[in-house]
C-alpha atoms as a PDB file:
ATOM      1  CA  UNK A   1      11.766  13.991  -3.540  1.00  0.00           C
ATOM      2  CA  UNK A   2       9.164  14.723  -6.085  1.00  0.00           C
ATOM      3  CA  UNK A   3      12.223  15.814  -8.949  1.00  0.00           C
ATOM      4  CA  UNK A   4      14.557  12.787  -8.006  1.00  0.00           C
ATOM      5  CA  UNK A   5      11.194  10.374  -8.244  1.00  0.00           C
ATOM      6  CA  UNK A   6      10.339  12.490 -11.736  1.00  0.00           C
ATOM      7  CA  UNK A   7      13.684  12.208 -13.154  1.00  0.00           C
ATOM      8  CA  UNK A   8      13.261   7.833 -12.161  1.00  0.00           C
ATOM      9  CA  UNK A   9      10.437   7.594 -13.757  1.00  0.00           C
ATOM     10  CA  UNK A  10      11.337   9.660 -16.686  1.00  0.00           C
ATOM     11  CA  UNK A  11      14.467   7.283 -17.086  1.00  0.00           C
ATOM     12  CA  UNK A  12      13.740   4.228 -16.279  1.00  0.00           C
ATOM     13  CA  UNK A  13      15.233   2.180 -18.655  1.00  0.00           C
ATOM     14  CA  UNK A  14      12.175  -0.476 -19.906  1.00  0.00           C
ATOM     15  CA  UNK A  15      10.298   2.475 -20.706  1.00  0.00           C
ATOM     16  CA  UNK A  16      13.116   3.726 -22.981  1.00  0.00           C
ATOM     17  CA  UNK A  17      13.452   0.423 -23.968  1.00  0.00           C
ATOM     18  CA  UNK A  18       9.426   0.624 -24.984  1.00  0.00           C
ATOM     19  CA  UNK A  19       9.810   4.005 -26.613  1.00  0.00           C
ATOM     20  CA  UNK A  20      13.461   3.455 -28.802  1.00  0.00           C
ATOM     21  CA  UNK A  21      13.660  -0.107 -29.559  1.00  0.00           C
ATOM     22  CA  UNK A  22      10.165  -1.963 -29.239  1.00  0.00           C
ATOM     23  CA  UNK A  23       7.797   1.023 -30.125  1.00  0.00           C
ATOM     24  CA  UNK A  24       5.176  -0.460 -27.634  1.00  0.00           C
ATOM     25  CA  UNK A  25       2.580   2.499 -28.277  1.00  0.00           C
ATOM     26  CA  UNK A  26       0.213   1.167 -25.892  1.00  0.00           C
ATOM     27  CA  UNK A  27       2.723   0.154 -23.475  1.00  0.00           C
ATOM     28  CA  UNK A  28       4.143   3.779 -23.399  1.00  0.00           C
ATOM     29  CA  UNK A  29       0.779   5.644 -23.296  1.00  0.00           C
ATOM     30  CA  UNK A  30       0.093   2.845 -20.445  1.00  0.00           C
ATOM     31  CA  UNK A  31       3.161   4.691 -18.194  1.00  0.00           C
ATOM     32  CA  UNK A  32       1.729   7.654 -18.552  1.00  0.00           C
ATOM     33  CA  UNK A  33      -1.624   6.413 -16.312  1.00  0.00           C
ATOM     34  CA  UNK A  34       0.359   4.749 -13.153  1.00  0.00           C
ATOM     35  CA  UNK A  35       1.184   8.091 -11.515  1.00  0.00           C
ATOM     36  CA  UNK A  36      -2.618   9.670 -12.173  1.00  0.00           C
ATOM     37  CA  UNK A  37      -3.871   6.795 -10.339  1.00  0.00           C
ATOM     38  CA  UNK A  38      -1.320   6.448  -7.537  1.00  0.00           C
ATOM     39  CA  UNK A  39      -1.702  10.833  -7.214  1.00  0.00           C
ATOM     40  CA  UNK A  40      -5.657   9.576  -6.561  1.00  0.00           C
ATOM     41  CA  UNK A  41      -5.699   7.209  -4.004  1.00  0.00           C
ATOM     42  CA  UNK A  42      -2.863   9.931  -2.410  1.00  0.00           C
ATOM     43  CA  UNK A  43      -5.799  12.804  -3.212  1.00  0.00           C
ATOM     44  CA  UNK A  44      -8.335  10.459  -0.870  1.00  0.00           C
ATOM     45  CA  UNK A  45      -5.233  10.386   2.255  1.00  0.00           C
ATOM     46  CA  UNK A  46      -6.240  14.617   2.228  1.00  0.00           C
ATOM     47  CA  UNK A  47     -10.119  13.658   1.933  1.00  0.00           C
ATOM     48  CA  UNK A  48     -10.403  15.427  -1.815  1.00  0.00           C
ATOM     49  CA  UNK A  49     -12.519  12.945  -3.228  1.00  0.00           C
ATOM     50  CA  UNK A  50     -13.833  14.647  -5.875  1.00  0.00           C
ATOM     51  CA  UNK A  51     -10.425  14.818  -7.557  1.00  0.00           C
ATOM     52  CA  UNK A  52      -9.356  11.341  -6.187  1.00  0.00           C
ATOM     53  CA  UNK A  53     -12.580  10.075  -8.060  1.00  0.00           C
ATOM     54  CA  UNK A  54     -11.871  11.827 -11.440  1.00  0.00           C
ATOM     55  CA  UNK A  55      -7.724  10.963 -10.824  1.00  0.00           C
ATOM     56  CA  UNK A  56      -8.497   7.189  -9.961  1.00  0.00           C
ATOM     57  CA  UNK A  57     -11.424   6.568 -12.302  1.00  0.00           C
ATOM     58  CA  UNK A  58      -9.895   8.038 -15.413  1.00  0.00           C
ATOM     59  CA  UNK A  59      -6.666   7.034 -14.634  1.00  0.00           C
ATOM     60  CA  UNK A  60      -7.719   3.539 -14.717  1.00  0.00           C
ATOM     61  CA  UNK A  61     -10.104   3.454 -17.047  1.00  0.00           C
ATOM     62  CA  UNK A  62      -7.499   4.971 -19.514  1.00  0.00           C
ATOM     63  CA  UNK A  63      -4.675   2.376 -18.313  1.00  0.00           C
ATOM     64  CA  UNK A  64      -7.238  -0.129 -19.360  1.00  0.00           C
ATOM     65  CA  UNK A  65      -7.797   1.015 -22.493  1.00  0.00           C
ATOM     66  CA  UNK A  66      -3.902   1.614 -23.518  1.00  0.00           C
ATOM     67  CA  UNK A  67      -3.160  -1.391 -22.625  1.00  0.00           C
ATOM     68  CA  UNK A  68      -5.431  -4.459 -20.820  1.00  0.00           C
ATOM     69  CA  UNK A  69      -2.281  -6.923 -19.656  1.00  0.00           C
ATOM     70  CA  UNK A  70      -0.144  -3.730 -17.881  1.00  0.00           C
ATOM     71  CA  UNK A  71      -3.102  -2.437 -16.847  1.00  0.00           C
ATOM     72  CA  UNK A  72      -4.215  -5.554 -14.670  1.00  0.00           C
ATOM     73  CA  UNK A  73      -1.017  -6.161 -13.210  1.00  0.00           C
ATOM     74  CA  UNK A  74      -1.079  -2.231 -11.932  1.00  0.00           C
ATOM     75  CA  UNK A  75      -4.589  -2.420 -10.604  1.00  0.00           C
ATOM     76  CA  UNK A  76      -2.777  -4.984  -8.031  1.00  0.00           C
ATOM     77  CA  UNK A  77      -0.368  -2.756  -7.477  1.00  0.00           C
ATOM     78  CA  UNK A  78      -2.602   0.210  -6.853  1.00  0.00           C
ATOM     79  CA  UNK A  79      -4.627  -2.250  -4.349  1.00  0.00           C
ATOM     80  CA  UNK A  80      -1.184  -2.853  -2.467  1.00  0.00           C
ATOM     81  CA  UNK A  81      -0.271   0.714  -2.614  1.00  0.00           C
ATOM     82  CA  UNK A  82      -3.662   1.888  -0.949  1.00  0.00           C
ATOM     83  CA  UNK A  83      -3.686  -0.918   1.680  1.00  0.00           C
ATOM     84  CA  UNK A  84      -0.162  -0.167   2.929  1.00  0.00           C
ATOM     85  CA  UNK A  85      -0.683   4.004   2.934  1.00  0.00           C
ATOM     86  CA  UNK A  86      -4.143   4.370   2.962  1.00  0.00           C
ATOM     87  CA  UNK A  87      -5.877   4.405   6.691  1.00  0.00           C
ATOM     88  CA  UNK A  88      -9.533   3.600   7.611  1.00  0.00           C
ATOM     89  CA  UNK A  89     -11.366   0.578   5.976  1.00  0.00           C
ATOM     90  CA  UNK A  90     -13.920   3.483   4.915  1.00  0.00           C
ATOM     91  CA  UNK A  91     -11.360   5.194   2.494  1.00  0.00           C
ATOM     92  CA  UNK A  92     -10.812   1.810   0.921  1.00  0.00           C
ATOM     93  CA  UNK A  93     -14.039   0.534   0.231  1.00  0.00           C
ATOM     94  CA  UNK A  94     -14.483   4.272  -1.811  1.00  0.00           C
ATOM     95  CA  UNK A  95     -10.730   4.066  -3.241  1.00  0.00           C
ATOM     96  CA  UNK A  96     -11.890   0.363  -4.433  1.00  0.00           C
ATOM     97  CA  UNK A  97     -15.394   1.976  -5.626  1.00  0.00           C
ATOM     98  CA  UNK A  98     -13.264   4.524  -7.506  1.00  0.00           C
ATOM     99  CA  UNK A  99     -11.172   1.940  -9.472  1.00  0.00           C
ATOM    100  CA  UNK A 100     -14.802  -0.048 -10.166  1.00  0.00           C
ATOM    101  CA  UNK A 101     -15.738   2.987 -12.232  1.00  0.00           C
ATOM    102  CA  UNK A 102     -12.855   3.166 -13.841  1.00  0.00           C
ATOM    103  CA  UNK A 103     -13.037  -0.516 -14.793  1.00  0.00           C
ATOM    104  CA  UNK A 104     -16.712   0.116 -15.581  1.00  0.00           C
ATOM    105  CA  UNK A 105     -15.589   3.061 -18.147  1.00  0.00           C
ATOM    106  CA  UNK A 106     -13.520   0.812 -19.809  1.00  0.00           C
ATOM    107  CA  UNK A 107     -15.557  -2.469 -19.903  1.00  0.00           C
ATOM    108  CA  UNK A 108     -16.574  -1.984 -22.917  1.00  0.00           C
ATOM    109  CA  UNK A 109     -13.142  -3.232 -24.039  1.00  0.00           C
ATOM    110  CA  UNK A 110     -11.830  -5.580 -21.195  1.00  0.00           C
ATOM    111  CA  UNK A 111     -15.121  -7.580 -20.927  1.00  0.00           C
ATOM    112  CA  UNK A 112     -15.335  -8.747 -24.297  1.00  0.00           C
ATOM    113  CA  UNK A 113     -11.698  -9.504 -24.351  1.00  0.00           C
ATOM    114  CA  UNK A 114     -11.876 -11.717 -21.695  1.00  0.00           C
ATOM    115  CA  UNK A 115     -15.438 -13.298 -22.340  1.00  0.00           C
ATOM    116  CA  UNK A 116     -14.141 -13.987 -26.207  1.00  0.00           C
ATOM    117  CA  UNK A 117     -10.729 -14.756 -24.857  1.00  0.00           C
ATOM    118  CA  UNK A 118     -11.026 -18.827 -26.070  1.00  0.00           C
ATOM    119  CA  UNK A 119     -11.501 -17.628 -29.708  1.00  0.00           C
ATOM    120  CA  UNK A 120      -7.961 -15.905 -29.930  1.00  0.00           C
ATOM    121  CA  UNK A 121      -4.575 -17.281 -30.371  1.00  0.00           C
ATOM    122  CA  UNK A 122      -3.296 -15.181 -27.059  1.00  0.00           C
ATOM    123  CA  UNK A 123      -2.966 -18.260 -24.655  1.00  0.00           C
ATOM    124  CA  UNK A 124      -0.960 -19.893 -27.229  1.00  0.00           C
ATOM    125  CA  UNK A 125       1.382 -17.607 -27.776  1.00  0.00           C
ATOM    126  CA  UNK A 126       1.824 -16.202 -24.281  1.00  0.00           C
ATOM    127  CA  UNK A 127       1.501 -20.019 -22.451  1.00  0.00           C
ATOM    128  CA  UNK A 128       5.432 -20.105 -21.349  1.00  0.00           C
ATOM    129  CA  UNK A 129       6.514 -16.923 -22.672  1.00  0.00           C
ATOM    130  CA  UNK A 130       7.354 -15.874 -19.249  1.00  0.00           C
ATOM    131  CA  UNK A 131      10.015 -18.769 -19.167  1.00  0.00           C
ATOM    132  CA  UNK A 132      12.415 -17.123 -22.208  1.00  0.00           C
ATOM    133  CA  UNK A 133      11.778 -13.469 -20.462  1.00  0.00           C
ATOM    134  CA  UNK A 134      12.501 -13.480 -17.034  1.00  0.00           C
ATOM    135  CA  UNK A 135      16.099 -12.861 -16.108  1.00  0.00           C
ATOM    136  CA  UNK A 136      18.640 -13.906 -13.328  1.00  0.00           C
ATOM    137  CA  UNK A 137      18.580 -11.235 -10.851  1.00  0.00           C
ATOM    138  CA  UNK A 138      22.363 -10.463 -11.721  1.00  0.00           C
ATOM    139  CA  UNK A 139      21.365  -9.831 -14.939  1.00  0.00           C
ATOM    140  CA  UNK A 140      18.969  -6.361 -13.763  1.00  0.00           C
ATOM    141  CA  UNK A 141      22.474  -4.877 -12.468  1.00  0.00           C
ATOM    142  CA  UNK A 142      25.283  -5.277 -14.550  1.00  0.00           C
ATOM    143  CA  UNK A 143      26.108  -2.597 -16.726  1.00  0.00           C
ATOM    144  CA  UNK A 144      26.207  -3.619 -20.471  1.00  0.00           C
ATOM    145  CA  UNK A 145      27.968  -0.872 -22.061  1.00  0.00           C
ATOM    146  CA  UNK A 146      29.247  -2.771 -24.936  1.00  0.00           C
ATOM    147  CA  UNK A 147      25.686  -4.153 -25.812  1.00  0.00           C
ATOM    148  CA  UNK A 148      26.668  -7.742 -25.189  1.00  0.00           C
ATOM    149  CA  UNK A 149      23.843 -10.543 -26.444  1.00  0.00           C
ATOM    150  CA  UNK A 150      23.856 -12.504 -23.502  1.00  0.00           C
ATOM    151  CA  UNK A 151      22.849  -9.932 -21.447  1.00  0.00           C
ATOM    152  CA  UNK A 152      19.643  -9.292 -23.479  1.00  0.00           C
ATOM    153  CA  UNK A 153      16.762 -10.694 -24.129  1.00  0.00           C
ATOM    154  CA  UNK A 154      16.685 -10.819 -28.536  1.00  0.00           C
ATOM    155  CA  UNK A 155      16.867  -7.579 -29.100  1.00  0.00           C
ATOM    156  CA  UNK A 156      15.922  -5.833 -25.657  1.00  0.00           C
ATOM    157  CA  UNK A 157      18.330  -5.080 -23.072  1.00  0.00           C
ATOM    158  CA  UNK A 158      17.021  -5.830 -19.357  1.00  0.00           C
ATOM    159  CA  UNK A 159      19.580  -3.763 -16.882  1.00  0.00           C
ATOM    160  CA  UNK A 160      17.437  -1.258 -14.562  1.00  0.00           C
ATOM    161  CA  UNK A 161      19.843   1.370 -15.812  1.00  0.00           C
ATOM    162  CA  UNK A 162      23.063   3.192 -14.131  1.00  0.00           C
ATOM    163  CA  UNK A 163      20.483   6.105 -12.851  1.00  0.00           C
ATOM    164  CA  UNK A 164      18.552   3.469 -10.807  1.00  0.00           C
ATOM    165  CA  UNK A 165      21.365   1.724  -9.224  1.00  0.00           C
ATOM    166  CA  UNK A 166      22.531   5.420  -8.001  1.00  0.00           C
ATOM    167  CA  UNK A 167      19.185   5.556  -6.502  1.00  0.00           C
ATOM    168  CA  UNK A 168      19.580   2.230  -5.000  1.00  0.00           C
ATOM    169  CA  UNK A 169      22.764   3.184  -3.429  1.00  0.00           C
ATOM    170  CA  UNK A 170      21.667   6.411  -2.178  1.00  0.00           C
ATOM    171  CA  UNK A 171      18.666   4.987  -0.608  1.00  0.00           C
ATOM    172  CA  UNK A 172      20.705   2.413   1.150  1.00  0.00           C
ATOM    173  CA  UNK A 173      23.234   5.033   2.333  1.00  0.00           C
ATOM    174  CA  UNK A 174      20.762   7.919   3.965  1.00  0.00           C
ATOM    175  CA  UNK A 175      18.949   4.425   5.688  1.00  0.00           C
ATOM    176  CA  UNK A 176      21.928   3.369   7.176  1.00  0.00           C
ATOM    177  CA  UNK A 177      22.909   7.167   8.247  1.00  0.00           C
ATOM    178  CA  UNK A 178      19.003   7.429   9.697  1.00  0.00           C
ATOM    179  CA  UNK A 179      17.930  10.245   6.781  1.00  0.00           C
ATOM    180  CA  UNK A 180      14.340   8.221   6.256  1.00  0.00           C
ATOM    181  CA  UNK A 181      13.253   7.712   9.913  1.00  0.00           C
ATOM    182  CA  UNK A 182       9.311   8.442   9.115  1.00  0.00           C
ATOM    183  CA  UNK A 183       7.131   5.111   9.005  1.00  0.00           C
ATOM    184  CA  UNK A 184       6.052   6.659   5.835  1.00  0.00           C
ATOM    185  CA  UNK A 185       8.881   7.290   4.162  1.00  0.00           C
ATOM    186  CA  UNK A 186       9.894   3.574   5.066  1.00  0.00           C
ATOM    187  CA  UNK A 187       7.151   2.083   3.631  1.00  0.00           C
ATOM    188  CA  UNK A 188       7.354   3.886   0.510  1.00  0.00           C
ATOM    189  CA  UNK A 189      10.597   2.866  -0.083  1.00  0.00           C
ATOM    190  CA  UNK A 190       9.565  -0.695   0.539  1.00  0.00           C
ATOM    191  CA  UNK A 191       6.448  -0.732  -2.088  1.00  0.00           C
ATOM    192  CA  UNK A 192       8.862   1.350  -4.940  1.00  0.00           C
END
């Protein structure tokens, strides 16, 4: 599981797409912080909390400081990853402790961004830039091997990648067959 998820990861095709054609440097430094913080809030299921506090903490406090937008949207999606696996409203309250430090480490860059936020150009830029650079969902899976325009957004190509829709298919299958029968398992599959 852990070499399949690895070689995902390692190939999924935005942050390729980051790395080759947009040379997003704080985007790509950004990726490397989601698993550290996810492998913490797994260290605090096994009652390590030492480690989970220096795995969460850092690993959010550095997400934050490679980059603020990706690393707001992940701090959601840590929250919904420890409220679906994580058990006992104890654990919680220290996993959400945890990520406080880590946002605490890092305010010195986040606050001031957003208490200055009105004296920047961002909003006007990035008002409806969501509009031009979200896709049709058909879009994520066809396979552009000839590099065709329309299926890219300017110069960035959106498909999830051949690798991932092997994955997909795979996954599918061994549910079907009743290979993933552990709640756990389940609900992983559901939050990746």
């Amino acid at each position: 599981k852990a070499f399949l998820s690895t070689l995902s990861y390692q190939f999924f095709i935005f942050r390729l797409v980051d790395m080759f054609v947009r040379g997003s440097v704080g985007e790509i430094f950004a990726f490397a912080f989601f698993p550290l913080v996810l492998y913490g809030i797994c260290l605090s299921m096994k009652k390590n909390y030492l480690k989970s506090f220096i795995a969460v903490a850092i690993g959010v406090a550095f997400l934050i400081l490679s980059h603020l937008a990706m690393g707001a949207v992940f701090i959601l999606i840590a929250i919904c990853f420890m409220f679906l696996f994580v058990l006992g409203k104890i654990k919680k309250i220290i996993l959400s402790f945890f990520m406080i430090v880590g946002m605490g480490i890092s305010a010195y860059y986040w606050m001031p961004a957003l208490i200055e936020h009105k004296y920047t150009y961002g909003s006007l830029f990035a008002k409806n830039l969501y509009l031009s650079h979200f896709v049709p969902l058909t879009n994520l899976f066809s396979i552009n091997l000839l590099n065709d325009p329309g299926l890219r957004i300017g110069d960035v190509p959106v498909q999830i990648g051949l690798f991932h829709v092997f994955v997909i298919i795979a996954v599918i299958v061994l549910l079907i067959k009743g290979k993933i029968s552990t709640l756990n398992d389940k609900k992983l599959i559901l939050f990746c």
